[in-house]
C-alpha atoms as a PDB file:
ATOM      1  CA  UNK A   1      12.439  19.733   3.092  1.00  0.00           C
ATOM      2  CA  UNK A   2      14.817  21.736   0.818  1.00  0.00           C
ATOM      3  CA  UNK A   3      12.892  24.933   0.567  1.00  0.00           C
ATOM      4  CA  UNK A   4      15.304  26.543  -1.619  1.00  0.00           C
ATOM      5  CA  UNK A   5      14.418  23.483  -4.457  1.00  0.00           C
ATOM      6  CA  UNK A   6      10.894  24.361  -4.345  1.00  0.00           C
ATOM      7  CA  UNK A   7      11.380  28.231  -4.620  1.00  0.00           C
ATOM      8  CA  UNK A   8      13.873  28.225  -7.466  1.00  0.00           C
ATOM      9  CA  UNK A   9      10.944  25.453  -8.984  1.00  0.00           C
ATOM     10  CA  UNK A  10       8.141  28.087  -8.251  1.00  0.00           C
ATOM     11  CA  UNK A  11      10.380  30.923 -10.069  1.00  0.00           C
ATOM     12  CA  UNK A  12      10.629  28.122 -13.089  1.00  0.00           C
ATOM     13  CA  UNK A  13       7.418  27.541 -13.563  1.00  0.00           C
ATOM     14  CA  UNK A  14       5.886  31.118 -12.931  1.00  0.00           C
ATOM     15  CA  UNK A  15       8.482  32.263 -15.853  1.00  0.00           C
ATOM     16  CA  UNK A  16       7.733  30.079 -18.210  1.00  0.00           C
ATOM     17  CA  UNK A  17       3.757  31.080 -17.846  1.00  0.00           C
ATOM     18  CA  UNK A  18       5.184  34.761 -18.238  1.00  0.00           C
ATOM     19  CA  UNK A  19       7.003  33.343 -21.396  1.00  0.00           C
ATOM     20  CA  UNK A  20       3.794  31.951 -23.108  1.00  0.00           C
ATOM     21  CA  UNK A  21       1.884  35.412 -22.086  1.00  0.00           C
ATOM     22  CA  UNK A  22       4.731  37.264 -24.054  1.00  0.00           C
ATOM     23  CA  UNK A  23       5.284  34.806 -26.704  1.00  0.00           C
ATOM     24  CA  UNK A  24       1.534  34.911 -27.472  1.00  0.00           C
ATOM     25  CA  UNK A  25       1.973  38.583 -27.806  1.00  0.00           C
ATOM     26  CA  UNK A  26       4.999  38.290 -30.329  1.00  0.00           C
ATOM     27  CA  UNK A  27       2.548  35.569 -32.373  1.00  0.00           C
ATOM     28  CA  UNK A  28      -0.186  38.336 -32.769  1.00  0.00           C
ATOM     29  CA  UNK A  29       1.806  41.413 -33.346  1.00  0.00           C
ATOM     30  CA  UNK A  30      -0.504  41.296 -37.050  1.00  0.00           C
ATOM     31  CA  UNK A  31      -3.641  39.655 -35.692  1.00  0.00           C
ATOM     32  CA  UNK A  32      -6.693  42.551 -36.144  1.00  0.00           C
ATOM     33  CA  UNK A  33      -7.929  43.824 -32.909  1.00  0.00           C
ATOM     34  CA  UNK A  34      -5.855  42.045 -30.912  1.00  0.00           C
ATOM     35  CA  UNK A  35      -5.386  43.343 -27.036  1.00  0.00           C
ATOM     36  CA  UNK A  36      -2.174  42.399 -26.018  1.00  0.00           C
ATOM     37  CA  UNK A  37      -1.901  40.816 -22.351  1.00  0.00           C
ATOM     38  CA  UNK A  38       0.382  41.570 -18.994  1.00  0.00           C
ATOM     39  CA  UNK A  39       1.142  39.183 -16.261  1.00  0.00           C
ATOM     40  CA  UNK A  40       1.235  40.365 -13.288  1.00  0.00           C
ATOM     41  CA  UNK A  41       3.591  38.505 -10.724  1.00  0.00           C
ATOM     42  CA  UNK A  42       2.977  38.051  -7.105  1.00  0.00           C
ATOM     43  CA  UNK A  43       5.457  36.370  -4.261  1.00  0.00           C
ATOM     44  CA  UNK A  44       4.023  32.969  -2.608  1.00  0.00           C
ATOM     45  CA  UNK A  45       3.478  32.632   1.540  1.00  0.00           C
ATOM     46  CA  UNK A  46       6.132  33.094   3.921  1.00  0.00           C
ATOM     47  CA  UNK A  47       6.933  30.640   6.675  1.00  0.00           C
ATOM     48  CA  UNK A  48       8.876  31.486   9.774  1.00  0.00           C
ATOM     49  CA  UNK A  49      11.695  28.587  10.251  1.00  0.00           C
ATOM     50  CA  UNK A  50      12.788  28.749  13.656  1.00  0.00           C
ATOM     51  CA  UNK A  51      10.057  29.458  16.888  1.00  0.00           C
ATOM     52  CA  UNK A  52      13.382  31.114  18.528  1.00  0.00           C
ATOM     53  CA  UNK A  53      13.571  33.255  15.762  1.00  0.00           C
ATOM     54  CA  UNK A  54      10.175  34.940  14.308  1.00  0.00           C
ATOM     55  CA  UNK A  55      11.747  37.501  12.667  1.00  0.00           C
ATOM     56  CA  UNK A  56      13.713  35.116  10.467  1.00  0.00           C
ATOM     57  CA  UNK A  57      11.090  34.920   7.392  1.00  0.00           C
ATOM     58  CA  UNK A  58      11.076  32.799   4.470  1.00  0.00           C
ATOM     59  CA  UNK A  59       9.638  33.347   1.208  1.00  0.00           C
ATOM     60  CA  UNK A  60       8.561  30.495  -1.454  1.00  0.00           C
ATOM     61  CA  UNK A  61       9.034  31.848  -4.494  1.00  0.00           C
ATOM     62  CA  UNK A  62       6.088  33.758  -7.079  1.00  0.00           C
ATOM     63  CA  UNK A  63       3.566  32.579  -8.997  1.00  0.00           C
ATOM     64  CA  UNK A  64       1.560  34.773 -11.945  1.00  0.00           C
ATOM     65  CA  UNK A  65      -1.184  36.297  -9.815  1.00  0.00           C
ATOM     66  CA  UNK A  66      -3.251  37.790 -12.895  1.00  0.00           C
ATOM     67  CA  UNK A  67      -3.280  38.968 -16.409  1.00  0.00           C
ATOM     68  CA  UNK A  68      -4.330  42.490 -17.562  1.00  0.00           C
ATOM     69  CA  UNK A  69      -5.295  43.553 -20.734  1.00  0.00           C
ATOM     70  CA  UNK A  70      -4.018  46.039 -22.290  1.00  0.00           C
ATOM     71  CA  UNK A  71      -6.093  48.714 -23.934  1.00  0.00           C
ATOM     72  CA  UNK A  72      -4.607  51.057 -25.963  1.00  0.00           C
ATOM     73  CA  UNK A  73      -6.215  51.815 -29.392  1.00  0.00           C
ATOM     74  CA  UNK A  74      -4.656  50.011 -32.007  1.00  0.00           C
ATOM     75  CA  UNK A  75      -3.340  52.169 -35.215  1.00  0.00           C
ATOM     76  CA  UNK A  76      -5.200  51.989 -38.303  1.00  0.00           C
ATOM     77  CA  UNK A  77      -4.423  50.905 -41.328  1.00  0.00           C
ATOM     78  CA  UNK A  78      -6.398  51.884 -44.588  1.00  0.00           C
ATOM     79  CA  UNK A  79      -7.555  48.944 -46.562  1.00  0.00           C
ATOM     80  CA  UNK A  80      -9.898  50.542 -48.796  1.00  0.00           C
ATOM     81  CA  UNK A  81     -12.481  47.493 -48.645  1.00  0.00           C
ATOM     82  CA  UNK A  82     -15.902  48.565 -48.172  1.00  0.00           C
ATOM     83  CA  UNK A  83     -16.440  45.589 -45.774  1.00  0.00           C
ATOM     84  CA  UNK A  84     -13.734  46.557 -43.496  1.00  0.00           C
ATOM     85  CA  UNK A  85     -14.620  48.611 -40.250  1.00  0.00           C
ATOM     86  CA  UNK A  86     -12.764  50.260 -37.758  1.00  0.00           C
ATOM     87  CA  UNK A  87     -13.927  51.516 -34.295  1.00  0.00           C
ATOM     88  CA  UNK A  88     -12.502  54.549 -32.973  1.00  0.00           C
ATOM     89  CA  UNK A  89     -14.030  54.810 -29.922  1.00  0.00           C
ATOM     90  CA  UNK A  90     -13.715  51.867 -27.110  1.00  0.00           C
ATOM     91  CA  UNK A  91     -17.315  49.983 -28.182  1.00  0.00           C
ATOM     92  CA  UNK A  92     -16.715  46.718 -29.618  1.00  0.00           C
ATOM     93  CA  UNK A  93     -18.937  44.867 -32.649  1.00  0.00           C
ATOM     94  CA  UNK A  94     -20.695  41.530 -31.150  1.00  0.00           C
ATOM     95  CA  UNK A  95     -20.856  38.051 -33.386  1.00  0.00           C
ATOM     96  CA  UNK A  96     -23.062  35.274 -32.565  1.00  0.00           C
ATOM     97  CA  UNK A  97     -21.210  31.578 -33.620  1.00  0.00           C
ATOM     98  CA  UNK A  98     -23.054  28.397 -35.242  1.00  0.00           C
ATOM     99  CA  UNK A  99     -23.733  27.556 -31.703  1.00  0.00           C
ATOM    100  CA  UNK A 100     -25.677  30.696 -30.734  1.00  0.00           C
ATOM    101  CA  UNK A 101     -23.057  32.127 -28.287  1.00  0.00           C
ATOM    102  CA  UNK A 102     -22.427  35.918 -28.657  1.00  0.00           C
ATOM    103  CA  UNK A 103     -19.120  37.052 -28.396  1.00  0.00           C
ATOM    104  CA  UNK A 104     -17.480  40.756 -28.435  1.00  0.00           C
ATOM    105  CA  UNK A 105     -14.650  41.914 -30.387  1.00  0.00           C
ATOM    106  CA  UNK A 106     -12.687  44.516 -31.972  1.00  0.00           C
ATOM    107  CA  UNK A 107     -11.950  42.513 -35.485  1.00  0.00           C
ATOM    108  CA  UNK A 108     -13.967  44.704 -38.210  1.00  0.00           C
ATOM    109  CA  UNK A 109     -13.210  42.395 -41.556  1.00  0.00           C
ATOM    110  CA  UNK A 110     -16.453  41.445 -42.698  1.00  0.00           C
ATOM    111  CA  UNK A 111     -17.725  39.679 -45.220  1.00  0.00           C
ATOM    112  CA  UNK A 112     -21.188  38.917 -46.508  1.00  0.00           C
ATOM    113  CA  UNK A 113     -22.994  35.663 -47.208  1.00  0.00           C
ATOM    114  CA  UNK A 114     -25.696  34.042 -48.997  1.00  0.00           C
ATOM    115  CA  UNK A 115     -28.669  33.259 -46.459  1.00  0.00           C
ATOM    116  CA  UNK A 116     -31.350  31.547 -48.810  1.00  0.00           C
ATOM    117  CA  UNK A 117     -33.530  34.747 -50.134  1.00  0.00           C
ATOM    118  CA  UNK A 118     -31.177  37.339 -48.549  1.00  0.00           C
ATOM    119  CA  UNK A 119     -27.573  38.165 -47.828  1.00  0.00           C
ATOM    120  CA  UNK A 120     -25.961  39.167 -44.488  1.00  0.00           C
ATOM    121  CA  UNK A 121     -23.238  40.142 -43.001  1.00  0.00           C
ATOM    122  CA  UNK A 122     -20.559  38.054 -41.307  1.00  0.00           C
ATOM    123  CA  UNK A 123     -17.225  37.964 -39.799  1.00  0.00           C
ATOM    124  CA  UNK A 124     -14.257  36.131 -41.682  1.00  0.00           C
ATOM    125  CA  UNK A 125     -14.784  33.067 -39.904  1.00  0.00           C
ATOM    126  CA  UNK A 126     -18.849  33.586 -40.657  1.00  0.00           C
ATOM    127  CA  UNK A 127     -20.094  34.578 -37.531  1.00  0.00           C
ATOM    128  CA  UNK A 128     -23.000  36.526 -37.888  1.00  0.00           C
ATOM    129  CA  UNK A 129     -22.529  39.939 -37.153  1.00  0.00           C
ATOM    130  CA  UNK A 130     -25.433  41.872 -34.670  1.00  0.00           C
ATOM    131  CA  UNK A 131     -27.437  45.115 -35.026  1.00  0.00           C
ATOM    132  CA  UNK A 132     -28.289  46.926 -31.630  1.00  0.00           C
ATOM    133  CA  UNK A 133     -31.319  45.384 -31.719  1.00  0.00           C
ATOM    134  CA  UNK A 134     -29.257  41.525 -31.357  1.00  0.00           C
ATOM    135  CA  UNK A 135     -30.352  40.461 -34.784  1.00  0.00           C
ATOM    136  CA  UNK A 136     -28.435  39.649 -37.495  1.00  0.00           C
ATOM    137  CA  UNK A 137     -27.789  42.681 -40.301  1.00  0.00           C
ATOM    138  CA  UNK A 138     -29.642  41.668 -43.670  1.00  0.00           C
ATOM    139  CA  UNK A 139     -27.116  43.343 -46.630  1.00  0.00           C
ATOM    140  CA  UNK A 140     -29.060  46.343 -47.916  1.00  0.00           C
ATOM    141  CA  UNK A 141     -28.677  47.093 -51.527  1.00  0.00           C
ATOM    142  CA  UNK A 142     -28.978  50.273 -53.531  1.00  0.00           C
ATOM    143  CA  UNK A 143     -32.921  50.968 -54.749  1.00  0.00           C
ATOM    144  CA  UNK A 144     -32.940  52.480 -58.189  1.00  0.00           C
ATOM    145  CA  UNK A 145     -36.439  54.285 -59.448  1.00  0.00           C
ATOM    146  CA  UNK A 146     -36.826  53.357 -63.338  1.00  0.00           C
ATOM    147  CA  UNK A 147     -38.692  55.209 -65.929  1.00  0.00           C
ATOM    148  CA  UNK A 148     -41.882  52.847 -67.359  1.00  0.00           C
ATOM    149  CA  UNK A 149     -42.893  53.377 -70.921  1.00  0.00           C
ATOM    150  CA  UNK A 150     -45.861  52.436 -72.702  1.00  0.00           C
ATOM    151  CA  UNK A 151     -45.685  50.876 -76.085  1.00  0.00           C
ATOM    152  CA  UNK A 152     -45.234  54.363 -77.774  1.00  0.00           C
ATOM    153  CA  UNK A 153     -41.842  55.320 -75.337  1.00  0.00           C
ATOM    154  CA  UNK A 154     -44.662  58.026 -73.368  1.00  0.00           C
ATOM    155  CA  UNK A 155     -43.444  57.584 -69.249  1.00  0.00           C
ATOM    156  CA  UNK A 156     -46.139  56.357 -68.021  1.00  0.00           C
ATOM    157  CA  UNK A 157     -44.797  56.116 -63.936  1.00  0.00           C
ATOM    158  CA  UNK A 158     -41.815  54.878 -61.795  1.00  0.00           C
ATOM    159  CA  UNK A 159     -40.513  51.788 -60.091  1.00  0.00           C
ATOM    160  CA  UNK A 160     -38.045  50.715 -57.377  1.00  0.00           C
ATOM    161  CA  UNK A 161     -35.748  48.385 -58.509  1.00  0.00           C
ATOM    162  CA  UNK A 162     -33.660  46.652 -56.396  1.00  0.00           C
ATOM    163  CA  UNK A 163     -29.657  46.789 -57.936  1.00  0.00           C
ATOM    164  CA  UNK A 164     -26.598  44.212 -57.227  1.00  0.00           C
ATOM    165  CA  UNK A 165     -24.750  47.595 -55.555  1.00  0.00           C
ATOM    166  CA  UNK A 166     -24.525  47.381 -51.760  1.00  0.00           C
ATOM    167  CA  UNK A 167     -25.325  50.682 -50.425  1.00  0.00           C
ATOM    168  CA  UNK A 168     -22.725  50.775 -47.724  1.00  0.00           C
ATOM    169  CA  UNK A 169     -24.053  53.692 -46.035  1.00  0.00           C
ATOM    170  CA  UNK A 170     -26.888  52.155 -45.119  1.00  0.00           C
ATOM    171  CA  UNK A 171     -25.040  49.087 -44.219  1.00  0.00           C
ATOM    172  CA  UNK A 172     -22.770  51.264 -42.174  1.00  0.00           C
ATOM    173  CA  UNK A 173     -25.655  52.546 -39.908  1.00  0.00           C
ATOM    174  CA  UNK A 174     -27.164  48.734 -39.389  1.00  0.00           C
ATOM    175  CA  UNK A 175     -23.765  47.260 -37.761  1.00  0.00           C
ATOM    176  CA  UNK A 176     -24.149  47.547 -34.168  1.00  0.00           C
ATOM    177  CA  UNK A 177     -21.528  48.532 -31.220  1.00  0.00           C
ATOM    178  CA  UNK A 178     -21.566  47.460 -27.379  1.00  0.00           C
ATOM    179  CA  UNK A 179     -20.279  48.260 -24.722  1.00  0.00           C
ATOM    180  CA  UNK A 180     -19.490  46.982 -21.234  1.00  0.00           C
ATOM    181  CA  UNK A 181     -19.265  48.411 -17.618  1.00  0.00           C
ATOM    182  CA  UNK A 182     -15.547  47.020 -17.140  1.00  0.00           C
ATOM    183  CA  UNK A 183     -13.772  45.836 -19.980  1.00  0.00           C
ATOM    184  CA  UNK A 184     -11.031  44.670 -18.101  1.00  0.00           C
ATOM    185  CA  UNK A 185     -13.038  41.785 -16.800  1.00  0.00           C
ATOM    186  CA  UNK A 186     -13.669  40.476 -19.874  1.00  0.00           C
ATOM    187  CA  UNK A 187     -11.905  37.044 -20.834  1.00  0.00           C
ATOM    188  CA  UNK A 188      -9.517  37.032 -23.537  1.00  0.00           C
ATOM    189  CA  UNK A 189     -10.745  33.739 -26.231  1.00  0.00           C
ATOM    190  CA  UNK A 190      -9.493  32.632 -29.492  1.00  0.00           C
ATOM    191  CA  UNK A 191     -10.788  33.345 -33.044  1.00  0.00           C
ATOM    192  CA  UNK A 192     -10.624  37.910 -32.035  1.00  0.00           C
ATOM    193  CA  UNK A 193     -12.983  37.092 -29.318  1.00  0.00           C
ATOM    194  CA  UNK A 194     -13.543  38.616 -25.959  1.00  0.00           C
ATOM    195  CA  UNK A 195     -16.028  36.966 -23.676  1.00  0.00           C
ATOM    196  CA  UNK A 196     -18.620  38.126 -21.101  1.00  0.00           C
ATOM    197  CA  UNK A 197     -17.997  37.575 -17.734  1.00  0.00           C
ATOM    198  CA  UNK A 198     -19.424  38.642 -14.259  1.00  0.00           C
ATOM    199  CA  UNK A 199     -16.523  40.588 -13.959  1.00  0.00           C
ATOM    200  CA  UNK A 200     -17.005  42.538 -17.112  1.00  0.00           C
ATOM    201  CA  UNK A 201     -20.992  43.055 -16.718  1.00  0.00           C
ATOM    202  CA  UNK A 202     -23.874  42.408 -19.481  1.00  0.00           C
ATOM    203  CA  UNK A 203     -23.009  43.862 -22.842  1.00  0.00           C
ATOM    204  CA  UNK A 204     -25.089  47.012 -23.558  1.00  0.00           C
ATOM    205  CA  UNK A 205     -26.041  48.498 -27.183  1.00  0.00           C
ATOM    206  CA  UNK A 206     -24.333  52.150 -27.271  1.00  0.00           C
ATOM    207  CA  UNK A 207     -25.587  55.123 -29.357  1.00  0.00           C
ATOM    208  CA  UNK A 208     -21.890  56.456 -29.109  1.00  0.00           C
ATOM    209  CA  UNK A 209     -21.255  55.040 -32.912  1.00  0.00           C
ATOM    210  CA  UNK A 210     -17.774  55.587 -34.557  1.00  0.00           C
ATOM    211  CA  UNK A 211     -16.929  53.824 -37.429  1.00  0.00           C
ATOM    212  CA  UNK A 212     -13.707  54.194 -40.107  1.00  0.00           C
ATOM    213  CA  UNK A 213     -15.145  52.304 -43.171  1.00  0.00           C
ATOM    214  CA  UNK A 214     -12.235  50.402 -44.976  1.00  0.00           C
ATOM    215  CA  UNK A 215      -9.862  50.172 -42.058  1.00  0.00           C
ATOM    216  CA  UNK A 216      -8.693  47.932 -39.646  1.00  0.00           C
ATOM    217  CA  UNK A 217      -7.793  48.350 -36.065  1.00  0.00           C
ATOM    218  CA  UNK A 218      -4.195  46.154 -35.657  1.00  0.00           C
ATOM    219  CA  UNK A 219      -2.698  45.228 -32.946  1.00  0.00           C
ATOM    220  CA  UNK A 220      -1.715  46.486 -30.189  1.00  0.00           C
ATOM    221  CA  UNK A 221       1.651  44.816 -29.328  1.00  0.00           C
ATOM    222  CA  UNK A 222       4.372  46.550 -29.222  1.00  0.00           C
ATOM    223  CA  UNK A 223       7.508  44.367 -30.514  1.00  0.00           C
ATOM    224  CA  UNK A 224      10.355  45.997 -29.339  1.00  0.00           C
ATOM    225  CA  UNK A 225       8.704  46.068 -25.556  1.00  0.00           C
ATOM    226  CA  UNK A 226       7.594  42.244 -25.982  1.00  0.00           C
ATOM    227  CA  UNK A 227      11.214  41.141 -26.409  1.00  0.00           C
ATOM    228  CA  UNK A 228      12.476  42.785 -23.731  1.00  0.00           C
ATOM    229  CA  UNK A 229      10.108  41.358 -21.396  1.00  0.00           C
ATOM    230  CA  UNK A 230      10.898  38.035 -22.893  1.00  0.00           C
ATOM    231  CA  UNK A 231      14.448  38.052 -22.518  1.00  0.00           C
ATOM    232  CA  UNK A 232      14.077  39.434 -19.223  1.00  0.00           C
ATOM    233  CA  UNK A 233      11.760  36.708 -18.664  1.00  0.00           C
ATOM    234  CA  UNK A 234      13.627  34.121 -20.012  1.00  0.00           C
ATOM    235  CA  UNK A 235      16.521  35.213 -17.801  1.00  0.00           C
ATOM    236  CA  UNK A 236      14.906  34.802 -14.645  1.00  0.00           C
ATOM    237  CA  UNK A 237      13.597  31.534 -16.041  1.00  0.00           C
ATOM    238  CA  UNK A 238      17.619  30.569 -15.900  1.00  0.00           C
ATOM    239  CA  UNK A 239      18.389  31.641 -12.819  1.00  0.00           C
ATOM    240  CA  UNK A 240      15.891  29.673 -11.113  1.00  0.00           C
ATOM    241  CA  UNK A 241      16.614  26.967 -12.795  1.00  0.00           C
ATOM    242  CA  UNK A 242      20.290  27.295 -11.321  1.00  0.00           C
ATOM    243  CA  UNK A 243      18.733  27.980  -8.158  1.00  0.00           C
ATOM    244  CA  UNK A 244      17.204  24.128  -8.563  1.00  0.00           C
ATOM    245  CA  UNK A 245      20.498  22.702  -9.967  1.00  0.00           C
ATOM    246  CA  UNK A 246      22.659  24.247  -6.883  1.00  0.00           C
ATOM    247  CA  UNK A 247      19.973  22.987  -4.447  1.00  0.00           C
ATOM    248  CA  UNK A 248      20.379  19.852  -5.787  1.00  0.00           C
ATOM    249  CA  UNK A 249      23.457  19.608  -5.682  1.00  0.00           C
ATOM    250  CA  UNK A 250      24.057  20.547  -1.993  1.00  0.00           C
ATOM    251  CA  UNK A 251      21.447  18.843  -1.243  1.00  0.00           C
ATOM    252  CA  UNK A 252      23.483  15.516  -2.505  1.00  0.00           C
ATOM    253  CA  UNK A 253      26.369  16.387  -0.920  1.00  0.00           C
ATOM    254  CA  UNK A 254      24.722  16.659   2.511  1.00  0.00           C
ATOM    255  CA  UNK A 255      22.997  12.810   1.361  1.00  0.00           C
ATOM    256  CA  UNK A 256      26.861  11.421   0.725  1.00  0.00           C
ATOM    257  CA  UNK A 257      28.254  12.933   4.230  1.00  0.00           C
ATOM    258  CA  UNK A 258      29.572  10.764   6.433  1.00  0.00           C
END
């Protein structure tokens, strides 16, 4: 077996999987909340090729043991939208899908939405968004107490009356933030989310509220970094594949011998 073939083959494909992890990066260097991700690389068994020899070792290439998040704070950016929310500390806001799954993330551009009698809050893709309490947040609105007047103008008492005017600070305290015991173990998914695993540990409701109304936490790729792991990357990626070509090609001439 040409072991040298299969090596410079492991390097190929463990390069290009580095590749997609950086160029996935690059693609969300503008997504909100977005963590970005680091492979981490590893080097395959060793066999030892002669019996006579055991200290002659051989390697078999590397393969991408593990990504790891990375979890620097994002900068802010002012939006001035009363719907957008930033989190300053490392909680995240939790949105439960059409299907009923609950999912974390760090995306805080909400919206509202008409839920027959009511209104609520939801993420941009509608998602509702939870309270500590795991319920969804019903849109409070501004309460104005009216004057009521008889027939000859005299006051005659007060009344609550609802207005159209949300009152965001109340909204503000409603939206609820969670935590987990290991937030690297969470699982990266589409759509902002981050999922729950048995790595990460049950998401908890936290107390520890901080909240930037009309801002949004972007991403946390860093450009000029990502490139230069890509080229490096894509480098490697080349010489393995001219490890496979050479192989090949002594590996033909041996074939045509004589």
């Amino acid at each position: 077996m040409n072991i040298s073939f299969y090596t410079g083959a492991a390097g190929m494909i463990s390069q290009q999987n580095g590749m997609n992890i950086y160029s996935n990066n690059i693609a969300n260097v503008n997504t909100v909340g977005f963590k970005s991700l680091r492979p981490s690389f590893a080097d395959c068994i060793y066999t030892i090729q002669r019996a006579t020899e055991p200290e002659w070792q051989t390697g078999h290439g590397q393969y991408v043991m593990k990504t790891d998040f990375m979890w620097d704070k994002g900068s802010f950016v002012q939006t001035e939208q009363p719907l957008d929310f930033a989190i300053a500390n490392d909680n995240f806001f939790m949105v439960r899908d059409e299907r009923g799954d609950d999912y974390l993330t760090r995306d805080g551009s909400f919206q509202i939405t008409q839920i027959e009698d009511h209104w609520e809050l939801v993420s941009g893709r509608g998602e509702f968004v939870l309270d500590n309490e795991g319920n969804h947040i019903i849109v409070p609105f501004v309460v104005e107490t009216r004057e009521i007047h008889d027939e000859n103008g005299v006051v005659t008492g007060t009344e609550e009356v609802q207005t159209t005017t949300i009152d965001y600070g109340a909204l503000e305290r409603l939206i609820g933030q969670y935590s987990v015991p290991n937030n690297f173990g969470l699982d990266q998914s589409e759509d902002n989310h981050f999922a729950i695993t048995d790595r990460s540990g049950e998401a908890v409701p936290s107390e520890d509220k901080e909240l930037v109304r009309g801002a949004l936490e972007m991403s946390t790729v860093d450009l000029a970094a990502e490139m230069v792991h890509l080229i490096e990357t894509q480098r490697s990626y080349q010489l393995s594949a001219k490890v496979v070509t050479t192989s090949d090609e002594l590996m033909n001439i041996a074939n045509n011998l004589r």
